[in-house]
N, C-alpha and C. Protein backbone atom coordinates (compact mmCIF):
# COMPACT_ATOMS: atom_id res chain seq x y z
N UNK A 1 1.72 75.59 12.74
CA UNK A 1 1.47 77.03 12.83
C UNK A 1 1.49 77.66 11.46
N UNK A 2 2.80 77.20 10.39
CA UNK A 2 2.28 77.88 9.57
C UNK A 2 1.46 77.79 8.75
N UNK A 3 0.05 77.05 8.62
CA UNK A 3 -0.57 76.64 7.95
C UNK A 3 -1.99 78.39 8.39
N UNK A 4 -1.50 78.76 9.65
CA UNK A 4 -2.25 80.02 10.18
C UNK A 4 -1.72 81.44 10.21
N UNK A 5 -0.25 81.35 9.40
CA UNK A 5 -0.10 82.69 9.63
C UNK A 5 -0.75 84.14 8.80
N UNK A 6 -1.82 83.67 7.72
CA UNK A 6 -2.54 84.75 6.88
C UNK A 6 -3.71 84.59 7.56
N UNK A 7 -3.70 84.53 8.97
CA UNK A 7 -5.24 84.70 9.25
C UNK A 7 -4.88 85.71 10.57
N UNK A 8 -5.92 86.60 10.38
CA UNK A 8 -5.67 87.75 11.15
C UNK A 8 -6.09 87.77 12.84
N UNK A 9 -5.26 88.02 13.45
CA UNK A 9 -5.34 87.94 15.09
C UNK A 9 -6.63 89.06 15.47
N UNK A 10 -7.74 89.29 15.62
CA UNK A 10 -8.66 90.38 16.54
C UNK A 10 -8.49 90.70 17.69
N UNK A 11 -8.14 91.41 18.03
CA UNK A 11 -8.34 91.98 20.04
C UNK A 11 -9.94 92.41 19.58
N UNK A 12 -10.75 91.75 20.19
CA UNK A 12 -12.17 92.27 20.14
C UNK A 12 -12.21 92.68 21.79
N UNK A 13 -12.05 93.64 21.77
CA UNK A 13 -11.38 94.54 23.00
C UNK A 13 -13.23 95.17 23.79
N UNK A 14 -14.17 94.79 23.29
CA UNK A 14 -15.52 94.84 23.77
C UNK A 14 -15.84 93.79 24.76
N UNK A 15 -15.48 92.03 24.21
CA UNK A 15 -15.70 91.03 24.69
C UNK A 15 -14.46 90.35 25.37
N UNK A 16 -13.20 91.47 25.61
CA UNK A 16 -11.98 90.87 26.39
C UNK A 16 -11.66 89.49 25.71
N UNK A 17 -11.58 89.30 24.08
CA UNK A 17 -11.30 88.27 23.41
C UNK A 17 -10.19 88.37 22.65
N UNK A 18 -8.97 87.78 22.49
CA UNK A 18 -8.66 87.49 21.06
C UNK A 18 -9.07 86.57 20.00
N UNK A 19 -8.93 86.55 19.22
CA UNK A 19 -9.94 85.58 18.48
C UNK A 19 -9.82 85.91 16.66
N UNK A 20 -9.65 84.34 16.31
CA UNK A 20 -9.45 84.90 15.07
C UNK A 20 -10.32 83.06 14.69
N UNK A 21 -10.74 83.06 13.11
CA UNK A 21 -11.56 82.47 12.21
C UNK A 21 -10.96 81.44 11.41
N UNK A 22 -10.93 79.93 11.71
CA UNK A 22 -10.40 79.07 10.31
C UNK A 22 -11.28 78.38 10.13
N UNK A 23 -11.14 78.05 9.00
CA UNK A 23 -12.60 77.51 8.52
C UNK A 23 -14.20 77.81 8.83
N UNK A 24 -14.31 78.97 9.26
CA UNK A 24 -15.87 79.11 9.65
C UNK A 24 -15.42 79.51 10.82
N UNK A 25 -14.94 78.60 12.19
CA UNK A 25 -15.07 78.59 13.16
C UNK A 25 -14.47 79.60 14.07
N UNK A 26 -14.62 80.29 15.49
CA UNK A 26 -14.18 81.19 16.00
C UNK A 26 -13.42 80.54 16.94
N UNK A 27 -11.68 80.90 16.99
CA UNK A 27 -11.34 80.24 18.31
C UNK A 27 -11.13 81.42 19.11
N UNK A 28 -10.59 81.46 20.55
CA UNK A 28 -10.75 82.39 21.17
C UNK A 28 -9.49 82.48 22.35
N UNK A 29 -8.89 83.54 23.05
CA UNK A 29 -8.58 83.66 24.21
C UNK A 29 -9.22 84.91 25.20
N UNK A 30 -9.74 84.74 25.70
CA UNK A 30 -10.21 84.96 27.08
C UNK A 30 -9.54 86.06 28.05
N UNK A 31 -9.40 87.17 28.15
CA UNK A 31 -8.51 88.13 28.78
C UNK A 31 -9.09 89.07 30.06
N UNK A 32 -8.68 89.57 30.94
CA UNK A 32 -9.05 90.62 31.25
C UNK A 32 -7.35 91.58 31.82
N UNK A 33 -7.45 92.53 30.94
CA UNK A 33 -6.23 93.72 30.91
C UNK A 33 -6.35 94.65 32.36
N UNK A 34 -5.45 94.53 32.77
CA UNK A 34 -5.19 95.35 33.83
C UNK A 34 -3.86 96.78 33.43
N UNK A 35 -3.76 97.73 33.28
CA UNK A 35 -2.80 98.66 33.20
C UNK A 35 -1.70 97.65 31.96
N UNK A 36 -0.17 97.43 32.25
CA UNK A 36 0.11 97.11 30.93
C UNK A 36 0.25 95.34 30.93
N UNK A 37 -0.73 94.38 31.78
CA UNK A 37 -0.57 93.46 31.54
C UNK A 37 -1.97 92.68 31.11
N UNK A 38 -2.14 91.84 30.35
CA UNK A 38 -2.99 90.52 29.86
C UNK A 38 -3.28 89.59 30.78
N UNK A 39 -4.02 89.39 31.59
CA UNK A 39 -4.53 88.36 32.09
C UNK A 39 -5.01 87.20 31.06
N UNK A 40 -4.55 86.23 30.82
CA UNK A 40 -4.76 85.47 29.39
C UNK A 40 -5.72 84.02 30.34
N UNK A 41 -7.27 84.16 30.95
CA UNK A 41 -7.96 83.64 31.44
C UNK A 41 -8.68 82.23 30.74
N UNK A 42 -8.82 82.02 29.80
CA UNK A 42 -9.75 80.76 29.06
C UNK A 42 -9.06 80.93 27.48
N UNK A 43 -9.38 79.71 26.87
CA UNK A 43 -8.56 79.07 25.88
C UNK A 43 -9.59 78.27 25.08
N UNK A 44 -10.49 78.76 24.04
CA UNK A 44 -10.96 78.20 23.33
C UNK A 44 -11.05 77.85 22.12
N UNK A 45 -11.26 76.33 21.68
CA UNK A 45 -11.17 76.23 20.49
C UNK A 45 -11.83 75.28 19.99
N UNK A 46 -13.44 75.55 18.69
CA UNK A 46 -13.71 74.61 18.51
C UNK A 46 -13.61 73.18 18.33
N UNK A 47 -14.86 72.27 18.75
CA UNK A 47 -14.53 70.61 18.53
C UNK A 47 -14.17 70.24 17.04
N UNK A 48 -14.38 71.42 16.48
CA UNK A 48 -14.10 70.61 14.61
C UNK A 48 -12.81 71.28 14.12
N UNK A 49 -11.56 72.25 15.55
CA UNK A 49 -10.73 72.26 14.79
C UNK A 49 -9.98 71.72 15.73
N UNK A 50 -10.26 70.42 16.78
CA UNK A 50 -9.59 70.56 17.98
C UNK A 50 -8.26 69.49 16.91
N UNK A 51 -6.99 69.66 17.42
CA UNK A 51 -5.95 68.20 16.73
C UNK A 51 -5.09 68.89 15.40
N UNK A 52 -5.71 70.44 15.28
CA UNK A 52 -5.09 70.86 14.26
C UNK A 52 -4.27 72.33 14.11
N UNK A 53 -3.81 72.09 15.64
CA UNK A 53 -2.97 73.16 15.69
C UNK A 53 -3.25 74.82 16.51
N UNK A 54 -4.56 74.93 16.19
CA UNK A 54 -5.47 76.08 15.96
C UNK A 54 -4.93 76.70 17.78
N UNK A 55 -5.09 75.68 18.63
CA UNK A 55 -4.66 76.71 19.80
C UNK A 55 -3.17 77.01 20.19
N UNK A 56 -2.57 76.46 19.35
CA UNK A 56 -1.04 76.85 19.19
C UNK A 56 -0.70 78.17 18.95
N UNK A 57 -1.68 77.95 17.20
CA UNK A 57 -0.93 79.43 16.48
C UNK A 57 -1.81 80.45 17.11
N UNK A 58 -2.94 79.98 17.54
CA UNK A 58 -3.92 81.52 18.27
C UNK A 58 -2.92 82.24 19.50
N UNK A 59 -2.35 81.04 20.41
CA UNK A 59 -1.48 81.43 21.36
C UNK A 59 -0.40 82.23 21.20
N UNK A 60 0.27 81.93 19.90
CA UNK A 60 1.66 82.64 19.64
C UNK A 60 1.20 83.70 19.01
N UNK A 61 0.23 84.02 18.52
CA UNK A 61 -0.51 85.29 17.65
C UNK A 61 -0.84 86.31 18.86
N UNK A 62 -1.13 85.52 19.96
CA UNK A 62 -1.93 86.90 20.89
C UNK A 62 -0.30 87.13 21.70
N UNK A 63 0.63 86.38 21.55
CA UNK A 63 2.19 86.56 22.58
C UNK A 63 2.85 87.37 21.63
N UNK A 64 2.44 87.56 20.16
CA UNK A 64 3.06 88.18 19.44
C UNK A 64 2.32 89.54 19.80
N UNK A 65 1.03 89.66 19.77
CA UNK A 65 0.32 90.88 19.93
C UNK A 65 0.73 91.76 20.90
N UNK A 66 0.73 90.98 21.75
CA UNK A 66 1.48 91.55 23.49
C UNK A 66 3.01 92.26 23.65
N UNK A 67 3.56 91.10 22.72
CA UNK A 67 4.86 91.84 22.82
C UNK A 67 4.92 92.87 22.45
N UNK A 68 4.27 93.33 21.05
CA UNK A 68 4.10 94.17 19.96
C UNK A 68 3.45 95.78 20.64
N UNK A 69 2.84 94.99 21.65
CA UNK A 69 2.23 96.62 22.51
C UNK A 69 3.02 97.04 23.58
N UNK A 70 4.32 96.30 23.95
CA UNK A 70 5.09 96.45 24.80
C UNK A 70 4.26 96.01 26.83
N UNK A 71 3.53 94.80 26.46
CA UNK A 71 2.51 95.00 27.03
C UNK A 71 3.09 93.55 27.91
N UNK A 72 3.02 92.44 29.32
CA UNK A 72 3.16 91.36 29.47
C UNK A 72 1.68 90.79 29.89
N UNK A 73 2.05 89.14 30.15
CA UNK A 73 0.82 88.22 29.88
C UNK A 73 0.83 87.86 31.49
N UNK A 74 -0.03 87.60 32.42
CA UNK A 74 -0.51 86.95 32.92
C UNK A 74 -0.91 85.94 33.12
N UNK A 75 -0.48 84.25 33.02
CA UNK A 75 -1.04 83.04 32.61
C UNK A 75 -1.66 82.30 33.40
N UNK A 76 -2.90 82.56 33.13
CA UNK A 76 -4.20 82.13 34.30
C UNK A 76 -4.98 80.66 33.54
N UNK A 77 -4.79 80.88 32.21
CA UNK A 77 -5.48 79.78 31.68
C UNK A 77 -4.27 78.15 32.04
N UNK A 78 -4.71 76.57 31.70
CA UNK A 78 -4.23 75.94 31.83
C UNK A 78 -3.39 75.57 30.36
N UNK A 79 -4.00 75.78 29.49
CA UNK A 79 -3.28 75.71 28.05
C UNK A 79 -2.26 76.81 28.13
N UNK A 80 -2.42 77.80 28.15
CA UNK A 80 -1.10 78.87 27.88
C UNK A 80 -0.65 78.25 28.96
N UNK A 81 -0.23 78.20 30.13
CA UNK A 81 0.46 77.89 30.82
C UNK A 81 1.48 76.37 30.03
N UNK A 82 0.91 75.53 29.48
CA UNK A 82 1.52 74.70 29.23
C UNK A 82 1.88 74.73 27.85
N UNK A 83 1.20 75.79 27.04
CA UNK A 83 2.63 76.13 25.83
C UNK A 83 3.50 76.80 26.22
N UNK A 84 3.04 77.57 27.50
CA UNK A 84 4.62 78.22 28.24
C UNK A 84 5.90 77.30 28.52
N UNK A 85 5.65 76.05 28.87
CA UNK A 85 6.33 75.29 29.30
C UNK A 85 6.99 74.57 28.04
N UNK A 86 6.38 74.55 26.86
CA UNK A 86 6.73 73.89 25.41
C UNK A 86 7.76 74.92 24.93
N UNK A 87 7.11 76.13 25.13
CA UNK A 87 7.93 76.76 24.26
C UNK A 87 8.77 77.93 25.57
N UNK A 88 9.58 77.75 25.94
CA UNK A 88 9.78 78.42 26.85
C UNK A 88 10.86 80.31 26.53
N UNK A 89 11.06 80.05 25.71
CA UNK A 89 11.76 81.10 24.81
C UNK A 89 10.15 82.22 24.58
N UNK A 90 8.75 82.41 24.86
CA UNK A 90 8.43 82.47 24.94
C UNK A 90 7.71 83.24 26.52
N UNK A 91 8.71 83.25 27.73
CA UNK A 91 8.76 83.68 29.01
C UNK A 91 8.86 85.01 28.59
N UNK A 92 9.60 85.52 27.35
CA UNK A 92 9.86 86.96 28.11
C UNK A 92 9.06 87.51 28.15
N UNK A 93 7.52 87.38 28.02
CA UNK A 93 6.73 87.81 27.63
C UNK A 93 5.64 87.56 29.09
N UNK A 94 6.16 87.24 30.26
CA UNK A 94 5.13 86.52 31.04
C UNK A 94 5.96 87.64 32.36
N UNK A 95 4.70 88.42 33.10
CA UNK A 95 5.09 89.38 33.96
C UNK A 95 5.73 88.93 35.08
């Protein structure tokens, strides 16, 4: 993770994405917001950064975002669900 923390988290709040840029590439999470919670729906991350972390720190970047709006997550995707389970200190954040 920390090899990602100077790279900036986007809510591209047009395309219900978070999504932020390493090396070129766009990784992504997938949302649709209901009142104050995140539905956190799809989990993407390019084939040329797959092995290097990238959907880790995107994950803890958008759990940081959430917290930060006083806002909880919804975990619909199969990846967040199972960094939920890695990192479980990480629940308080799950409605």
């Amino acid at each position: 993770m920390s090899s990602y923390t100077d790279i900036e988290l986007v809510n591209n709040e047009a395309i219900h994405n978070f999504e932020f840029v390493v090396e070129g590439y766009r990784a992504f999470v997938d949302y649709i917001k209901k009142g104050d919670k995140y539905y956190l729906v799809h989990t993407e991350v390019p084939q040329e950064l797959e092995g290097k972390g990238v959907a880790s720190a995107l994950v803890e970047k958008v759990f940081q975002y959430i917290e930060g709006q006083g806002a909880k997550i919804v975990p619909l995707c199969v990846y967040v669900q199972g960094f939920l389970k890695r990192h479980p200190e990480w629940s308080r954040v799950v409605a």
